[in-house]
C-alpha atoms as a PDB file:
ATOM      1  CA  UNK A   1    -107.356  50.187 -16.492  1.00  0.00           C
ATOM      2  CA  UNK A   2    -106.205  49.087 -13.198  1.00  0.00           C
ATOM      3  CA  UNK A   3    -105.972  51.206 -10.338  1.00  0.00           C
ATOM      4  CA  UNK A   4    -102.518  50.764  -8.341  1.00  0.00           C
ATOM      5  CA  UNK A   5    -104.023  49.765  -5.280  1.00  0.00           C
ATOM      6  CA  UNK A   6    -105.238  46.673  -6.871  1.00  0.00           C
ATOM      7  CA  UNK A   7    -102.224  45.861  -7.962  1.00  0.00           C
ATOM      8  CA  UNK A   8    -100.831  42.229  -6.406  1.00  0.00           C
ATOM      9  CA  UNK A   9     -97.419  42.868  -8.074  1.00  0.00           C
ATOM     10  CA  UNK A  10     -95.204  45.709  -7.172  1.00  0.00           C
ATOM     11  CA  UNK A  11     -95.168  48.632 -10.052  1.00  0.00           C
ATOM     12  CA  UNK A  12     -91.488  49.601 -11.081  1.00  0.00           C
ATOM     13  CA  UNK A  13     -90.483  51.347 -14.032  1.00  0.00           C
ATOM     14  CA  UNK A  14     -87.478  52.678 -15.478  1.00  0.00           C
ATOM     15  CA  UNK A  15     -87.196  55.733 -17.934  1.00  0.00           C
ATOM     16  CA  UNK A  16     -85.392  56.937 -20.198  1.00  0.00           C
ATOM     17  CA  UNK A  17     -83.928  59.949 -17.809  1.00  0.00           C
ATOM     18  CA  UNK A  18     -80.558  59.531 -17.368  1.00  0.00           C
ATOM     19  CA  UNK A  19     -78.520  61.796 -14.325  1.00  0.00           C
ATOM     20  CA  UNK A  20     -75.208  61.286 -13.679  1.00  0.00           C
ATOM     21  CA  UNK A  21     -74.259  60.488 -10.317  1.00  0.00           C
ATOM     22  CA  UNK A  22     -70.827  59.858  -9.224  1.00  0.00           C
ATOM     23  CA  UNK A  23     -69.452  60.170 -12.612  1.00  0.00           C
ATOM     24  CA  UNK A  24     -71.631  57.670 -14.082  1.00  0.00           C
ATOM     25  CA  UNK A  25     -74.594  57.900 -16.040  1.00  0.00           C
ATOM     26  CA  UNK A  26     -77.384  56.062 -14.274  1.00  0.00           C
ATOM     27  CA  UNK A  27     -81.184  55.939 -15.545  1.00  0.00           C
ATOM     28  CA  UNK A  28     -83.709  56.929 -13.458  1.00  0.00           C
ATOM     29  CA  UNK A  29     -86.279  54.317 -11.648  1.00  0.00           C
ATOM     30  CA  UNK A  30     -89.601  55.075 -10.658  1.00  0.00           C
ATOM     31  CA  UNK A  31     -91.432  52.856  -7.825  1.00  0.00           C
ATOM     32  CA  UNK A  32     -94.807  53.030  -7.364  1.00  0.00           C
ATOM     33  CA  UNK A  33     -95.753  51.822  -3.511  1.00  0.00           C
ATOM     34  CA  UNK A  34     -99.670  52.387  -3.713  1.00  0.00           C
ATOM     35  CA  UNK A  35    -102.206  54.902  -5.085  1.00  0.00           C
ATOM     36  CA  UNK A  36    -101.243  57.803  -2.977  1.00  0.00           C
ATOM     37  CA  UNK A  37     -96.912  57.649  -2.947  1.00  0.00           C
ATOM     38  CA  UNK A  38     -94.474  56.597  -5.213  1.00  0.00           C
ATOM     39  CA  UNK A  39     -90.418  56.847  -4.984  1.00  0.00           C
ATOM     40  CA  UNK A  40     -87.600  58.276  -7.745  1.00  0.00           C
ATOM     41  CA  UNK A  41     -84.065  56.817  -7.472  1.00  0.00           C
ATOM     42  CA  UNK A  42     -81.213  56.015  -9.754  1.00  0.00           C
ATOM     43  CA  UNK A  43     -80.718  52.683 -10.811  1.00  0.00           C
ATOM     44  CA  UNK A  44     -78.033  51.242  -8.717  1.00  0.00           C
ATOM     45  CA  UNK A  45     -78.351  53.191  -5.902  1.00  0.00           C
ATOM     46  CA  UNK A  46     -80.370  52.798  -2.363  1.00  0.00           C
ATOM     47  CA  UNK A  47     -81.336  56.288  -2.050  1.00  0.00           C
ATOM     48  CA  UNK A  48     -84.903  56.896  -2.504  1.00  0.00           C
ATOM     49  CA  UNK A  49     -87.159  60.071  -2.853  1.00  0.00           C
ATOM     50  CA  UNK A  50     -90.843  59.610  -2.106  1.00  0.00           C
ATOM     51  CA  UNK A  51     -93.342  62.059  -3.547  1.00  0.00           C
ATOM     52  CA  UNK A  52     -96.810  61.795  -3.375  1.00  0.00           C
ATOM     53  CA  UNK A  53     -99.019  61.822  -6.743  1.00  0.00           C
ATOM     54  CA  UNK A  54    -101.415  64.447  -5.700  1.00  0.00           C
ATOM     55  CA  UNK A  55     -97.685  66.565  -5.135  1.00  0.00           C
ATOM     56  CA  UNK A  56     -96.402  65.487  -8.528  1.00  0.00           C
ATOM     57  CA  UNK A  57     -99.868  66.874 -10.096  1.00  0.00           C
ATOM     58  CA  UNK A  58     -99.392  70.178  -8.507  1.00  0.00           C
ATOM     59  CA  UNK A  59     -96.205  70.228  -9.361  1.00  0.00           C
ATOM     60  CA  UNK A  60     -96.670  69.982 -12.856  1.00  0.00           C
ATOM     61  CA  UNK A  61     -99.656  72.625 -12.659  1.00  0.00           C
ATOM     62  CA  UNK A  62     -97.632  75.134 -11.365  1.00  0.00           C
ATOM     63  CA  UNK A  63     -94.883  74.422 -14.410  1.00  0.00           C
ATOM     64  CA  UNK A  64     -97.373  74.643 -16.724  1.00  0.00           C
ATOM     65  CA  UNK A  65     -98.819  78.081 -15.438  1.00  0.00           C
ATOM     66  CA  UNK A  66     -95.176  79.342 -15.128  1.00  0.00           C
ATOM     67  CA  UNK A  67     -94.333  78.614 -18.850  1.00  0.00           C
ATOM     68  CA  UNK A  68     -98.003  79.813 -19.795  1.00  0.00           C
ATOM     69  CA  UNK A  69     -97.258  83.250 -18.198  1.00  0.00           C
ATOM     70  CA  UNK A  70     -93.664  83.557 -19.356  1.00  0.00           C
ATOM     71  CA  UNK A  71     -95.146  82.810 -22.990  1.00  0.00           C
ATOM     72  CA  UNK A  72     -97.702  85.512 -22.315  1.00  0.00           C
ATOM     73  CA  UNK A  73     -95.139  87.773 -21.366  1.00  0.00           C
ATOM     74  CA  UNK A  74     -92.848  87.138 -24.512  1.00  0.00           C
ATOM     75  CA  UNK A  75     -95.533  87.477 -26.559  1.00  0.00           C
ATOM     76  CA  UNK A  76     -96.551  90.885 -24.945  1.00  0.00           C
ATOM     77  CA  UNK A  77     -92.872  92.307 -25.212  1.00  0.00           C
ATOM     78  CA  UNK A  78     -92.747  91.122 -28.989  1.00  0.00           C
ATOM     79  CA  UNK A  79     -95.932  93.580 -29.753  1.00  0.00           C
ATOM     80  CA  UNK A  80     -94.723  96.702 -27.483  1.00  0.00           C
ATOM     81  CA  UNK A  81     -91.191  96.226 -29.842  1.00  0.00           C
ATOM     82  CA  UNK A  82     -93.017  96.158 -33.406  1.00  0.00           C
END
C-alpha cells in the first residue's frame, strides 16, 4: 500500500454521493492534497471544503459512539416496556 505522500500523481476520486446543488444533481469529488488534508466538492463546481484526516477520523468516532449510545438507549426502553 502506498502512503499518499508518496504519491507523484495527484489522488482524486469521485463517489457515488450525489447532492443537489442549484437544482442539479451533482456527485460528490473527493481530493486528496497529501497525508494530512484532503478537500470535498461537487463535481462542477470551484468551491472546495478542506478537512483534515485526523478530523474526518474523529468525526466518524464520535458518530459511531452517538449511534452506539442511542442503540443502548432503545434497547434499555424496550426492556423497562416488556
Amino acid at each position: 500500500m502506498t502512503k499518499l505522500s508518496e504519491r507523484k500523481t495527484k489522488l482524486t476520486f469521485v463517489t457515488d454521493a450525489e447532492v443537489r446543488h442549484r437544482g442539479k444533481m451533482r456527485p460528490v469529488v473527493v481530493e486528496a492534497h497529501n497525508g494530512f488534508t484532503a478537500s470535498v466538492r461537487l463535481q462542477g463546481t470551484r468551491q472546495r471544503y478542506e478537512f483534515s484526516w485526523h478530523g474526518l477520523h474523529d468525526w466518524a468516532a464520535e458518530l459511531h459512539a452517538r449511534r452506539e449510545k442511542e442503540r443502548k438507549k432503545k434497547e434499555r426502553a424496550e426492556r423497562r416496556k416488556g
